[in-house]
C-alpha atoms as a PDB file:
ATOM      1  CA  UNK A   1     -28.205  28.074 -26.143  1.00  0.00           C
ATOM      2  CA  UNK A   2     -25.870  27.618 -29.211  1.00  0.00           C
ATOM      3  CA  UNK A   3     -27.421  28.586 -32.624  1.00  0.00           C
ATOM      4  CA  UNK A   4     -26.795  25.498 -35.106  1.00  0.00           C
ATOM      5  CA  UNK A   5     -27.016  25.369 -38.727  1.00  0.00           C
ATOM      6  CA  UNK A   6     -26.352  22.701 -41.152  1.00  0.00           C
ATOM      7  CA  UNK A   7     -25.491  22.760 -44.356  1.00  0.00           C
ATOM      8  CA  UNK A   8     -26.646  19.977 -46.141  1.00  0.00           C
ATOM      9  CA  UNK A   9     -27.455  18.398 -49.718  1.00  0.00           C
ATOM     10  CA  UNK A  10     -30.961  16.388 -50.241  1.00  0.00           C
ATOM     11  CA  UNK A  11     -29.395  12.589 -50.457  1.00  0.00           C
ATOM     12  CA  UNK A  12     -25.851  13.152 -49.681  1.00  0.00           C
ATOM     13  CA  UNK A  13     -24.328  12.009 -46.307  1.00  0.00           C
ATOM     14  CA  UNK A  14     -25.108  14.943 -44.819  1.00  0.00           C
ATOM     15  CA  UNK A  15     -28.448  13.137 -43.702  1.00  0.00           C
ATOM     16  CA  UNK A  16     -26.514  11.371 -40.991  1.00  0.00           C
ATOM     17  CA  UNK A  17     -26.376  14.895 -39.239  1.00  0.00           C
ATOM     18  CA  UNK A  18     -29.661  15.684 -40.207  1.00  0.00           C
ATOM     19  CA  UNK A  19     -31.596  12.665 -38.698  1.00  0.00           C
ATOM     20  CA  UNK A  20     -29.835  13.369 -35.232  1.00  0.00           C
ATOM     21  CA  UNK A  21     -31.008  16.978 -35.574  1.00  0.00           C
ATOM     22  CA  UNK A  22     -34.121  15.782 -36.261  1.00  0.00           C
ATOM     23  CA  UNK A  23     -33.800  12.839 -33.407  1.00  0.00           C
ATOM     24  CA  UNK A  24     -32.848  15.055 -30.775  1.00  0.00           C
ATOM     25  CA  UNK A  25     -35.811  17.586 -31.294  1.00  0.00           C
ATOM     26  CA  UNK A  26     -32.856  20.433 -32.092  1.00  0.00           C
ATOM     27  CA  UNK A  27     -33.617  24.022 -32.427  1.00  0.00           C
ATOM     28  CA  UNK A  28     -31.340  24.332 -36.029  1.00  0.00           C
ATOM     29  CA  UNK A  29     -31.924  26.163 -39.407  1.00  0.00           C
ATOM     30  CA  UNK A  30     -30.727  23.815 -42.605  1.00  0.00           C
ATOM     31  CA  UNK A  31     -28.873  25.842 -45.569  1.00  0.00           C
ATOM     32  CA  UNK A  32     -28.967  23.637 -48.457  1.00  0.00           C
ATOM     33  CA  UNK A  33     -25.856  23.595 -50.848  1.00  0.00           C
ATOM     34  CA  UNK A  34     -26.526  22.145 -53.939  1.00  0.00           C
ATOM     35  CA  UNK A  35     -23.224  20.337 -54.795  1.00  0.00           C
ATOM     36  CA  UNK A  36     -24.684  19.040 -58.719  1.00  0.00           C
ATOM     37  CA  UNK A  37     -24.551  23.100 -59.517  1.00  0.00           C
ATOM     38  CA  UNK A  38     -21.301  23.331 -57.523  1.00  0.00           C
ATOM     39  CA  UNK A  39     -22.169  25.531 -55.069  1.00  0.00           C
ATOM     40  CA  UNK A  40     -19.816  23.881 -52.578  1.00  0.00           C
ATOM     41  CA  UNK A  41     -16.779  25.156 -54.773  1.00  0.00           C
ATOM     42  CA  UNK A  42     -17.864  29.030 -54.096  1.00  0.00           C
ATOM     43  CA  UNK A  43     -16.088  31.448 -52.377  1.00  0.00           C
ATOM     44  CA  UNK A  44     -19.095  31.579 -50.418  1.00  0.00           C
ATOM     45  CA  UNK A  45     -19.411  28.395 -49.289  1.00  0.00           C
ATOM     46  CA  UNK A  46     -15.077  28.298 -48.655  1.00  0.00           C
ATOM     47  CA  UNK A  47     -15.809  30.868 -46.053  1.00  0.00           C
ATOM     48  CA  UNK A  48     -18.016  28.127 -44.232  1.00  0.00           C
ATOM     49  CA  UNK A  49     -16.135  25.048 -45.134  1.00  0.00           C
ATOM     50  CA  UNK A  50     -12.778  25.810 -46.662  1.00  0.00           C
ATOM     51  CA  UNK A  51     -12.957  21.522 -47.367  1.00  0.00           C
ATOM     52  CA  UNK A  52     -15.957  22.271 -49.494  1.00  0.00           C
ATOM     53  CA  UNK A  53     -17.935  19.282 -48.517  1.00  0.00           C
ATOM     54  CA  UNK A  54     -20.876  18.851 -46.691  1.00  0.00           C
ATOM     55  CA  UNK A  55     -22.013  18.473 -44.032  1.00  0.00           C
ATOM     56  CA  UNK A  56     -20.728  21.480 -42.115  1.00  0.00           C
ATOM     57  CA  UNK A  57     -22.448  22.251 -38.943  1.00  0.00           C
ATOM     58  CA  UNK A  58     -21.930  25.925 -37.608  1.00  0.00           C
ATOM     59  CA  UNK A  59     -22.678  26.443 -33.675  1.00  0.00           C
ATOM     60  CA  UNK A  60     -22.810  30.181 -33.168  1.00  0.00           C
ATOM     61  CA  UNK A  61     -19.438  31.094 -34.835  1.00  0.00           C
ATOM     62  CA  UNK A  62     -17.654  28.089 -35.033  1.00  0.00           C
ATOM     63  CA  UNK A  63     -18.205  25.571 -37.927  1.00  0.00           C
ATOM     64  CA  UNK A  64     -17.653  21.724 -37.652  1.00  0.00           C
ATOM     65  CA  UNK A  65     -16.958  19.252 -40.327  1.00  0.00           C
ATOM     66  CA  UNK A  66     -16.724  15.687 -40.758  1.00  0.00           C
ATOM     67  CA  UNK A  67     -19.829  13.294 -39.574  1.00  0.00           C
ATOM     68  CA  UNK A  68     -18.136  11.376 -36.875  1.00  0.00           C
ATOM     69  CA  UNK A  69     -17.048  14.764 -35.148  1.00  0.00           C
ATOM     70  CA  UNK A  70     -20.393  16.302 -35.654  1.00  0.00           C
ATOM     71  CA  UNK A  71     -21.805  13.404 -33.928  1.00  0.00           C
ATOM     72  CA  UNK A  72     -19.708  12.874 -31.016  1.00  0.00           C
ATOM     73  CA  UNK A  73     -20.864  16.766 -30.914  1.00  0.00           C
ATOM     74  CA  UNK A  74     -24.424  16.434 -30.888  1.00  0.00           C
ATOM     75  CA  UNK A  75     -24.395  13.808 -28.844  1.00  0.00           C
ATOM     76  CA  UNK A  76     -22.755  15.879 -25.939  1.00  0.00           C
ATOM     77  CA  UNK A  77     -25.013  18.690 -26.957  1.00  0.00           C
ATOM     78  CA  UNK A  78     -28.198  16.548 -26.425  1.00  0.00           C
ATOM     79  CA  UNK A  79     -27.818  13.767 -23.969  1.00  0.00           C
ATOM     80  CA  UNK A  80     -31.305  13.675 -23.295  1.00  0.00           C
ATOM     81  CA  UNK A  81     -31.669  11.946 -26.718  1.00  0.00           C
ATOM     82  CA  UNK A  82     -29.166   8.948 -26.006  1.00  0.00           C
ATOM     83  CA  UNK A  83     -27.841   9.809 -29.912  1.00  0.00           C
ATOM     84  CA  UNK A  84     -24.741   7.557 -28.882  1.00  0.00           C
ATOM     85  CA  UNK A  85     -24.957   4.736 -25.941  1.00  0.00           C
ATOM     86  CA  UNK A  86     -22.867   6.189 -23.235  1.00  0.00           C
ATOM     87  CA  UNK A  87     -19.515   4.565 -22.413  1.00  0.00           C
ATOM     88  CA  UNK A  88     -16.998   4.507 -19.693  1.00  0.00           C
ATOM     89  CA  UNK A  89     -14.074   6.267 -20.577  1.00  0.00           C
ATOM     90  CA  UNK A  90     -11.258   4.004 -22.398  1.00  0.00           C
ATOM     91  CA  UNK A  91     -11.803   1.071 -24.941  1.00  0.00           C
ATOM     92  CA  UNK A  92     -15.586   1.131 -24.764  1.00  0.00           C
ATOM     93  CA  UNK A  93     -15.549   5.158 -26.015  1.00  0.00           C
ATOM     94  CA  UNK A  94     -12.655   4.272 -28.503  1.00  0.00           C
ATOM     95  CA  UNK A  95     -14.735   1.253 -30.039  1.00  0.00           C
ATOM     96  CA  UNK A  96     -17.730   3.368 -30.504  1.00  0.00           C
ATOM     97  CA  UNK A  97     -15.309   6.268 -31.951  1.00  0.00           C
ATOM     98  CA  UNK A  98     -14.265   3.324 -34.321  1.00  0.00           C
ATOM     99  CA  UNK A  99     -17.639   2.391 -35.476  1.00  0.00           C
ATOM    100  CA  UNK A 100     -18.556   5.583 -36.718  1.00  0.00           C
ATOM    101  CA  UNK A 101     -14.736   5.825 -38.716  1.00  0.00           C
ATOM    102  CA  UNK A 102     -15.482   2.317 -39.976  1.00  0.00           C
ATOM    103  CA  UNK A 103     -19.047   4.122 -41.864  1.00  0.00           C
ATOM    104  CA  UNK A 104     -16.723   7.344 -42.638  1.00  0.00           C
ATOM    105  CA  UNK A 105     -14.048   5.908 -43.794  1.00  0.00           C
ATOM    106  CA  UNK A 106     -14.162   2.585 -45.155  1.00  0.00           C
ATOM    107  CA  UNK A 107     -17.633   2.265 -46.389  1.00  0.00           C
ATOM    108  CA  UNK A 108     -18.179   6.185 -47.288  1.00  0.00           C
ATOM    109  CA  UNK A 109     -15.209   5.995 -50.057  1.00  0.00           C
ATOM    110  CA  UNK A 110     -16.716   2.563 -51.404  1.00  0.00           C
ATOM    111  CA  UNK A 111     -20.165   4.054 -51.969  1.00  0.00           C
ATOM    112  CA  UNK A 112     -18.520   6.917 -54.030  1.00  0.00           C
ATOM    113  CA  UNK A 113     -16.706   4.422 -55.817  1.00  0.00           C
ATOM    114  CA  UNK A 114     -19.744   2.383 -56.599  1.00  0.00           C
ATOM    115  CA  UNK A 115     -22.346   5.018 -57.208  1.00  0.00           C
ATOM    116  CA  UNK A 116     -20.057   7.974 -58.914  1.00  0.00           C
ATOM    117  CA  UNK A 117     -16.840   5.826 -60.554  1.00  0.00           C
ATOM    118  CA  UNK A 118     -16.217   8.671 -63.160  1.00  0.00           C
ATOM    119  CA  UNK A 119     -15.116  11.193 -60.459  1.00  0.00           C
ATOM    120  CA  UNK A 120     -11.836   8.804 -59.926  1.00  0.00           C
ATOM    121  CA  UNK A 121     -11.101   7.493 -63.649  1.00  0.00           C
ATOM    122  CA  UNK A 122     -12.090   8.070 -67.401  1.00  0.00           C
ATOM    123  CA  UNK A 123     -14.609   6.060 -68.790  1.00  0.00           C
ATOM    124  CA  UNK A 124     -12.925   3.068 -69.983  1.00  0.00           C
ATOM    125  CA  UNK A 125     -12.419   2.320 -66.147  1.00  0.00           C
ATOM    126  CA  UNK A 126     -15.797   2.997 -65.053  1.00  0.00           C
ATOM    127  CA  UNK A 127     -16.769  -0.801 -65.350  1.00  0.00           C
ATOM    128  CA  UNK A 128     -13.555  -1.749 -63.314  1.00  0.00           C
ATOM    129  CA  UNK A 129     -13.656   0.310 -60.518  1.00  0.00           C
ATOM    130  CA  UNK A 130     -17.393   0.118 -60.193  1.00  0.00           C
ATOM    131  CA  UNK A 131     -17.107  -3.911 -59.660  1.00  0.00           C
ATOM    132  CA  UNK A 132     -14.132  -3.546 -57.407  1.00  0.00           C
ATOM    133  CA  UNK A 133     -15.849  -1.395 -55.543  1.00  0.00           C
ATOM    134  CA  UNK A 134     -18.954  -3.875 -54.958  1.00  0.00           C
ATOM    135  CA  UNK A 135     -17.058  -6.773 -54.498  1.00  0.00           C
ATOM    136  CA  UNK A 136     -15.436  -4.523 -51.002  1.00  0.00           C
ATOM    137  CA  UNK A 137     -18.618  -3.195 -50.216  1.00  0.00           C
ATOM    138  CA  UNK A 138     -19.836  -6.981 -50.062  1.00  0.00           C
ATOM    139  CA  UNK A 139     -16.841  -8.029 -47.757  1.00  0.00           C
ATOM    140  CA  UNK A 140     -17.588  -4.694 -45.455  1.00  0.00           C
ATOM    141  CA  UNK A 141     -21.482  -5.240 -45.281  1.00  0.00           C
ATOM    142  CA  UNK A 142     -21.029  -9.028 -44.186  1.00  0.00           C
ATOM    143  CA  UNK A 143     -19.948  -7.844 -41.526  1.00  0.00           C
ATOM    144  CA  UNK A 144     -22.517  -5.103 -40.351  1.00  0.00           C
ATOM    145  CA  UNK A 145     -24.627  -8.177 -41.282  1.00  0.00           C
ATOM    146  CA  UNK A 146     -23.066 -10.449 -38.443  1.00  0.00           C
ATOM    147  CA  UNK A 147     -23.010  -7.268 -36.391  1.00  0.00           C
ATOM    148  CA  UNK A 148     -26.875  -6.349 -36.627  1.00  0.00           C
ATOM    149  CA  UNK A 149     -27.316 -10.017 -36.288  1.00  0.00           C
ATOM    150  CA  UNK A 150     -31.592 -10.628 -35.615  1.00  0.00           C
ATOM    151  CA  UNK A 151     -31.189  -7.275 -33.213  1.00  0.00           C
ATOM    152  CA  UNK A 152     -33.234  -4.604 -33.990  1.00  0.00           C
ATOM    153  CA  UNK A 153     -30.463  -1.956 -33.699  1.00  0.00           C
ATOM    154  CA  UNK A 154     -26.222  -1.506 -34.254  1.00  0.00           C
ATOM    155  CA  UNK A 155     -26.141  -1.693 -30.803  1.00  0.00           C
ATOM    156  CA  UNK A 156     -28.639  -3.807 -30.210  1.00  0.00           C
ATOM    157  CA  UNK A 157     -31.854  -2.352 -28.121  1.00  0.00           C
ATOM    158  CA  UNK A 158     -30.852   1.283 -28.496  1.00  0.00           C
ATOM    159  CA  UNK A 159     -30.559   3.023 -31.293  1.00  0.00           C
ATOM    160  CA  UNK A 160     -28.238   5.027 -32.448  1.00  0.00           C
ATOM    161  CA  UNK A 161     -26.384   7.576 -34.673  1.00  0.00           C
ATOM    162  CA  UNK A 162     -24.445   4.579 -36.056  1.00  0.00           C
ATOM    163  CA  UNK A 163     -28.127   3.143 -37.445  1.00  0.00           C
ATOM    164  CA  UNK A 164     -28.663   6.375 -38.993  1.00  0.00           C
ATOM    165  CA  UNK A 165     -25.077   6.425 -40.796  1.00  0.00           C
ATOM    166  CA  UNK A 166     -25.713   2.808 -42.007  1.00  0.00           C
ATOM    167  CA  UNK A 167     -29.013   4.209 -42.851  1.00  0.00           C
ATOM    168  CA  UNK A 168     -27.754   6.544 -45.443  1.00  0.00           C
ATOM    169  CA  UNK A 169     -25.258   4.159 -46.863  1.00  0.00           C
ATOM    170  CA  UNK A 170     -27.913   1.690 -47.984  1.00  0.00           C
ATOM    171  CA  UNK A 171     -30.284   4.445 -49.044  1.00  0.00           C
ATOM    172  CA  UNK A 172     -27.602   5.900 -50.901  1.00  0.00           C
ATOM    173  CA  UNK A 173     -26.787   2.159 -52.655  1.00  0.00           C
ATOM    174  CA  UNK A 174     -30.226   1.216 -53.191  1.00  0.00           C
ATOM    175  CA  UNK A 175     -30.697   4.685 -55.929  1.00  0.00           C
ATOM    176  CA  UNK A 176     -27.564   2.672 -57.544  1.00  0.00           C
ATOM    177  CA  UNK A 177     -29.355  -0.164 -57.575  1.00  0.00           C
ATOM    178  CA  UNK A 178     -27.404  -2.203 -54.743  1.00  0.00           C
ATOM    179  CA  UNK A 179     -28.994  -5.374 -53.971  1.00  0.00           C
ATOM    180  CA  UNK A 180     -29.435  -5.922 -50.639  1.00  0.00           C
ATOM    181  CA  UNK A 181     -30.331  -9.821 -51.334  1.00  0.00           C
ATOM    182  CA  UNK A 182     -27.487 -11.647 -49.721  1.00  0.00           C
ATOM    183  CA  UNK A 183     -27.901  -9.298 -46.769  1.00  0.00           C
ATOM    184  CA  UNK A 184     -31.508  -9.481 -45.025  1.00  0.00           C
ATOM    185  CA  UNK A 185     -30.656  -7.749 -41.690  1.00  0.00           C
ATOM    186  CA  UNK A 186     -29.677  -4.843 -43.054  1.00  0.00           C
ATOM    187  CA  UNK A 187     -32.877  -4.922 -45.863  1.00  0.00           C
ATOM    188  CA  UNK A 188     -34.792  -5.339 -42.239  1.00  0.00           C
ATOM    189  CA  UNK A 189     -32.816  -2.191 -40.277  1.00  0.00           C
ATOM    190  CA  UNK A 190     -33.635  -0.197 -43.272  1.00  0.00           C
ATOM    191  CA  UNK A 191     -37.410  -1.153 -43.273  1.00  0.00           C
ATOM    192  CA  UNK A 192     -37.045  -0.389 -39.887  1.00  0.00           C
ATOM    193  CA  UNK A 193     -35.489   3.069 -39.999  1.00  0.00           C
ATOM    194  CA  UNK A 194     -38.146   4.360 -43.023  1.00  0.00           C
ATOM    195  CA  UNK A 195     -40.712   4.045 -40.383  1.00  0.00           C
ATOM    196  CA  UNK A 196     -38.815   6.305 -37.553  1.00  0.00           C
ATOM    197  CA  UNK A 197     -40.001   9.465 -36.887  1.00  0.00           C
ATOM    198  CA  UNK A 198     -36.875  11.422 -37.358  1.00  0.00           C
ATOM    199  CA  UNK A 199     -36.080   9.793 -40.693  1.00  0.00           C
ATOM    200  CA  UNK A 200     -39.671  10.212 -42.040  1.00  0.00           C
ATOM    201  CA  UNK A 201     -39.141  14.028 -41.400  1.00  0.00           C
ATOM    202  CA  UNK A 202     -35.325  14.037 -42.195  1.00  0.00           C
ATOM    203  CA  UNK A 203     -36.840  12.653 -45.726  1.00  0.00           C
ATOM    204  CA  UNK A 204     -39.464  15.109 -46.078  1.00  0.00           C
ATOM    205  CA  UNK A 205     -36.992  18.309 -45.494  1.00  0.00           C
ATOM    206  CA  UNK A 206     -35.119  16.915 -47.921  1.00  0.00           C
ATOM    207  CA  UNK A 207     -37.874  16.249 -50.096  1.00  0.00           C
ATOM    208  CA  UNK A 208     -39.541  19.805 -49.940  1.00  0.00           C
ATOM    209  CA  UNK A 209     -35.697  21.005 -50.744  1.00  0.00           C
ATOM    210  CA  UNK A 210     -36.387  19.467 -53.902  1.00  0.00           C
ATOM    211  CA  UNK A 211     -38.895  20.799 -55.236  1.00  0.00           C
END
């Protein structure tokens, strides 16, 4: 049995990983790197993550980055816990691949954007990039709107580690006060998610990290 540890920050999108730790039951320990002090810019933390950015999942010796990878991982590692619906081998497994890029890197950079515009321009651009930002965060939640449609789940009756990314990336808007007005399937799916039992406990660890 591999030894996993995550290193994670309360709120960041490290709680994609954590959720499917927490979904599949996982034996793990959580090291907690708090980015607002900089700890992720350490030489300590280069030696785990030479990126410097979190999550970072080590298994045994081995340390893997990027939330799409790290999924497709622990999805392998724990079939029992259907984190991913399985696929036959070709377009199906590249479509699914796909989804999870779309959250990583389309909507990920647009949250940043939104929520944290002075890491990418000085303040008289703030304003500007912050609208821009919303205005393609609208066009790219339309469509997980259409997608999620009156379905309970991304993929309809299973759930999946693509509910827990889009999880964090309204949880994330909704502290930058994001409304989620215009889009009432995905205000639903997050109702929905904030009473799952691996969220509720994802929330708590984070919560107790806190404090």
């Amino acid at each position: 049995m591999s030894e996993l540890t995550l290193f994670a920050m309360p709120g960041s999108c490290s709680r994609v990983s954590l959720i499917l730790l927490e979904e599949a039951n996982a034996d793990y320990q959580i090291h907690w790197v708090n980015l607002m002090k900089g700890e992720h810019k350490t030489d300590a933390f280069k030696l785990v993550n030479p990126k410097s950015k979190v999550p970072a999942l080590r298994i045994d010796g081995h340390v893997l980055t990027e939330n799409p990878m790290i999924i497709k991982f622990l999805s392998e590692r724990f079939p029992e816990a259907n984190l991913l619906p399985k696929t036959n081998p070709g377009l199906e497994e590249y479509q699914q691949k796909s989804d999870l890029c779309f959250c990583s890197s389309t909507i990920h950079p647009l949250v940043t954007r939104f929520c944290i515009p002075a890491f990418f321009v000085d303040e008289v651009g703030l304003a500007s990039v912050k609208e821009k930002a919303h205005k393609a965060l609208l066009e790219a939640l339309v469509w997980v709107e259409g997608k999620l449609g009156d379905g309970q789940w991304w993929y309809g009756e299973q759930w999946s580690a693509m509910d827990a990314y889009i999880f964090w990336i309204i949880s994330r808007l909704q502290r930058c006060d994001f409304s989620l007005a215009s889009l009432p399937n995905i205000a639903r799916h997050t109702d929905t998610m904030l009473r799952r039992k691996s969220v509720l406990s994802s929330l708590a660890k984070e919560q107790h990290a806190i404090k």
